[in-house]
Protein backbone atom coordinates (compact mmCIF):
# COMPACT_ATOMS: atom_id res chain seq x y z
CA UNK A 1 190.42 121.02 -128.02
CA UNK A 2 188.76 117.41 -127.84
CA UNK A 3 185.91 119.23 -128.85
CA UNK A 4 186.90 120.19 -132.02
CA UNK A 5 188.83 116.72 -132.87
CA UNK A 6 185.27 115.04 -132.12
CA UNK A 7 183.56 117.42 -134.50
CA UNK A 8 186.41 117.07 -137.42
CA UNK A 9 185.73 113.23 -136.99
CA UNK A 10 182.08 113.50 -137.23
CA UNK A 11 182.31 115.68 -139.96
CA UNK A 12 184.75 113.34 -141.90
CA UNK A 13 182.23 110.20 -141.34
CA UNK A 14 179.87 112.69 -142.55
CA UNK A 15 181.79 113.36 -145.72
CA UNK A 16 182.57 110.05 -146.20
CA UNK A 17 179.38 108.65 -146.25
CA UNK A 18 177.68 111.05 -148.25
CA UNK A 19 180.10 110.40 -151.40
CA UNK A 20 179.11 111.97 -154.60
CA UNK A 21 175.52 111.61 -154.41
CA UNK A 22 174.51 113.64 -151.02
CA UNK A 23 175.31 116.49 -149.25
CA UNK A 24 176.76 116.88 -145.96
CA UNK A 25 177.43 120.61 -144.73
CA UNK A 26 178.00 122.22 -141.39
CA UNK A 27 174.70 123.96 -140.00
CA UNK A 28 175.70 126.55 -137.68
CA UNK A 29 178.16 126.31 -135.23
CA UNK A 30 178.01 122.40 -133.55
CA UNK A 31 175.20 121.00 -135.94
CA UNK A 32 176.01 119.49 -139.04
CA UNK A 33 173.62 118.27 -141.61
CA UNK A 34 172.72 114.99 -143.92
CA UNK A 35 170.57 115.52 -147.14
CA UNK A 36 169.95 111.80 -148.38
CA UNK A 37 169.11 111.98 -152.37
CA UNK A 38 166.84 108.93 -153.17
CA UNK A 39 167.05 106.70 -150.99
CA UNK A 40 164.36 104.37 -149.36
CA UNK A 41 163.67 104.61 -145.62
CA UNK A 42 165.46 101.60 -145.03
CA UNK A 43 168.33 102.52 -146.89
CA UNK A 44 168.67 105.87 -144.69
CA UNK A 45 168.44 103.54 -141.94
CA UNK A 46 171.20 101.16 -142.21
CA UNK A 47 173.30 104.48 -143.57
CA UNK A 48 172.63 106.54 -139.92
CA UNK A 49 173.15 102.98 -138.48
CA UNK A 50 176.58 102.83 -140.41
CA UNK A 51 177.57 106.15 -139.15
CA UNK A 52 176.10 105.62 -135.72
CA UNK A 53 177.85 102.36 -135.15
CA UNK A 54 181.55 104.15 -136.79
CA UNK A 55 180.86 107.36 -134.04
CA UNK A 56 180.74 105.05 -131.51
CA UNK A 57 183.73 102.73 -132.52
């Protein structure tokens, strides 16, 4: 059960921070899946830092 509340949270960080412009999707049955759309390397950085640093929160 904590489980599954620890992957709806991921996957609602995920959702959130993909917004309108990329594409975040469940890949299987634990894995889930970020496709950035034009962005810089250091922009993907600070955004998996951003979503790092909100998981661990």
């Amino acid at each position: 059960m904590v489980g599954d509340r620890v992957i709806e949270f991921f996957a609602s960080l995920l959702k959130k921070y993909s917004g309108n412009e990329h594409i975040a999707a469940r890949y299987g049955g634990e894995e889930m899946v970020l496709i950035l759309i034009v962005l810089t390397q250091q922009q993907v950085i600070e955004l998996v830092d951003s979503i790092r640093s909100n998981l661990a929160d």
